[in-house]
Protein backbone atom coordinates (compact mmCIF):
# COMPACT_ATOMS: atom_id res chain seq x y z
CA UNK A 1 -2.05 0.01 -39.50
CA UNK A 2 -0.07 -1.67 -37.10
CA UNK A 3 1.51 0.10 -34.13
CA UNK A 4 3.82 -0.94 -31.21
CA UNK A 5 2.76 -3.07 -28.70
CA UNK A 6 3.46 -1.91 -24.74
CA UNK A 7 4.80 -3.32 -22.88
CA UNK A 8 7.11 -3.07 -25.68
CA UNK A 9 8.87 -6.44 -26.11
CA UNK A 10 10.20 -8.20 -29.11
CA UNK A 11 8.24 -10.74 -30.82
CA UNK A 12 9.10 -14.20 -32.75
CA UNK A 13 10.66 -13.11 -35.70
CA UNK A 14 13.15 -10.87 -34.06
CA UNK A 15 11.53 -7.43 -34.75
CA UNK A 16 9.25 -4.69 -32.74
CA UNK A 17 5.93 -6.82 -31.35
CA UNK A 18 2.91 -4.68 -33.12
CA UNK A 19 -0.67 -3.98 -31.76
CA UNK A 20 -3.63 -3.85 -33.96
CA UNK A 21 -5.56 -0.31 -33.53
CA UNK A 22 -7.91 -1.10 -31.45
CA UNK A 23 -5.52 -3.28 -28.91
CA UNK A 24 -3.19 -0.03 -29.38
CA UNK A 25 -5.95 2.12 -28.21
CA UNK A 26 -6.47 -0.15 -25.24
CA UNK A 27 -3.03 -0.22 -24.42
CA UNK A 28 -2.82 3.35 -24.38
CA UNK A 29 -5.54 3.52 -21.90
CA UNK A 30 -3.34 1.29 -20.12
CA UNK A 31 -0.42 2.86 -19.99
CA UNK A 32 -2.36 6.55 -18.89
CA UNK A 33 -3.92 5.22 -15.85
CA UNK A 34 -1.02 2.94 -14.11
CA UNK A 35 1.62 5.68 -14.84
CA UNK A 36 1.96 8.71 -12.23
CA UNK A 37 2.69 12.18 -13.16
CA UNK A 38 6.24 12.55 -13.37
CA UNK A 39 7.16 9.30 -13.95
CA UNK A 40 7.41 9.95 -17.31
CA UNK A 41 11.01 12.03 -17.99
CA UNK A 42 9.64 14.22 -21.11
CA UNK A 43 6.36 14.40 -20.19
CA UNK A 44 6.06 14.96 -16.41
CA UNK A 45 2.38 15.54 -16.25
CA UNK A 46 1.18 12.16 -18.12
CA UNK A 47 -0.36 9.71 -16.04
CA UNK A 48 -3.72 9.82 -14.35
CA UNK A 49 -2.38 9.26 -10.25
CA UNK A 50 -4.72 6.46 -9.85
CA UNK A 51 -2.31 4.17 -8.30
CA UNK A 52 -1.42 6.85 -5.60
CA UNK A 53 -5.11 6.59 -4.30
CA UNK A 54 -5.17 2.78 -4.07
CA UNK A 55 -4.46 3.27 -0.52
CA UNK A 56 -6.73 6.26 0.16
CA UNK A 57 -9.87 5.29 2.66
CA UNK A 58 -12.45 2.85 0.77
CA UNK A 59 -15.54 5.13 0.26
CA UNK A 60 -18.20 6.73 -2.41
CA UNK A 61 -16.70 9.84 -2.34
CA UNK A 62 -13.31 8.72 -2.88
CA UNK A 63 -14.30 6.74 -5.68
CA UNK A 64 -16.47 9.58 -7.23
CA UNK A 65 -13.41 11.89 -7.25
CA UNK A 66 -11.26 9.07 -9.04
CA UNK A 67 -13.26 8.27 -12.11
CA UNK A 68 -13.32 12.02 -12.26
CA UNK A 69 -9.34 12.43 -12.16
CA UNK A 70 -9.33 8.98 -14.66
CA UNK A 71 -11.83 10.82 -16.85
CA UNK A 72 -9.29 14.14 -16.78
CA UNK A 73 -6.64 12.23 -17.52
CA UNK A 74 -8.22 10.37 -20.34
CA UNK A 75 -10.24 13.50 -21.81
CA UNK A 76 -6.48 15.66 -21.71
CA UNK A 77 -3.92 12.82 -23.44
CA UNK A 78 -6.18 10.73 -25.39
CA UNK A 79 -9.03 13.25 -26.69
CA UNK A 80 -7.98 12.84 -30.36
CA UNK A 81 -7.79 8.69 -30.11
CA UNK A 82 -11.42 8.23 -27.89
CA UNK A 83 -14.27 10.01 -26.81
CA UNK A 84 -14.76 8.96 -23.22
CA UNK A 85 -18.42 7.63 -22.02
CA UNK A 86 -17.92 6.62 -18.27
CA UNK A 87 -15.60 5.44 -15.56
CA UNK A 88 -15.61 3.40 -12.35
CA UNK A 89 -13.58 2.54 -10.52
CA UNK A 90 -13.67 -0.27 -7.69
CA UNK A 91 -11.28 -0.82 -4.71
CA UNK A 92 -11.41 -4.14 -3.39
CA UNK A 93 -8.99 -5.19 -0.92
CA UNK A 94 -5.87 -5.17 -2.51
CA UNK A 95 -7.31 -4.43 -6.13
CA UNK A 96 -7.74 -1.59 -8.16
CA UNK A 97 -10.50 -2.33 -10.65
CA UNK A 98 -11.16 0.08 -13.44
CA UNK A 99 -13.89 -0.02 -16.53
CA UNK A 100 -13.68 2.65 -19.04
CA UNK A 101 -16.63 3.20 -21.57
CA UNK A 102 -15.47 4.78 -25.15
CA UNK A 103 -15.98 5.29 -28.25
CA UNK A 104 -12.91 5.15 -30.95
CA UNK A 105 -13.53 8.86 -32.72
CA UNK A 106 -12.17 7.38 -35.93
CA UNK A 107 -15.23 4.55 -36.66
CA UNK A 108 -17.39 6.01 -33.99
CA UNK A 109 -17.72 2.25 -32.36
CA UNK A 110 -18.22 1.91 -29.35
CA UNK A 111 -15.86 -0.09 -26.78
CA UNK A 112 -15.42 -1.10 -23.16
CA UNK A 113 -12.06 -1.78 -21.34
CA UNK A 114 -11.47 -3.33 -17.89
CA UNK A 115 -8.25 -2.86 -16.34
CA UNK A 116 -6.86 -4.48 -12.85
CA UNK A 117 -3.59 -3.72 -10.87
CA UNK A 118 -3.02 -5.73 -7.53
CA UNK A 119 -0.70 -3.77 -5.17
């Protein structure tokens, strides 16, 4: 089943670019850690306020108590999509680095995503 790709853009043939499940899934992820609460109009507490500690001091305990926040986040939106193994997350200079460990609930295989933002 095909759904729709983010960032959402239009693709050759004129219509709504689609995602595969699993890329969906991935995107999802995506979307739930760059996006701060109340970004989102409808739903002001979606997001995961990762990008907000970017800037926070560079040390273990700071990065213990984000992959537990990104794990929050991803346990509260996407519980019925993934069943979340682990987190880290890395700080280097002026990069975020983020690897989340799943597993898709629906084939029970098991997946891992690394994600990047540069600010």
């Amino acid at each position: 089943m095909r759904q729709i790709a983010y960032p959402f853009r239009i693709d050759s043939g004129g219509r709504t670019a689609g995602a595969g499940e699993e890329e969906h899934i991935r995107q999802l992820i995506e979307q739930l850690l760059f996006t701060s609460p109340g970004e989102r109009v409808n739903r002001p507490t979606f997001g995961s306020g990762l990008m907000q500690l970017v800037f926070a001091p560079n040390s273990g305990e700071v990065a213990t108590a984000t992959e537990y926040i990104v794990q929050g986040a991803l346990q509260q939106w996407l519980s019925d999509l993934i069943h979340v193994e682990a987190v880290q997350v890395e700080s280097v200079d002026a990069t975020l680095r983020i690897t989340v460990q799943y597993r898709v609930l629906r084939n029970q295989e098991r997946k891992t995503a690394q994600f990047s933002r540069q600010v």
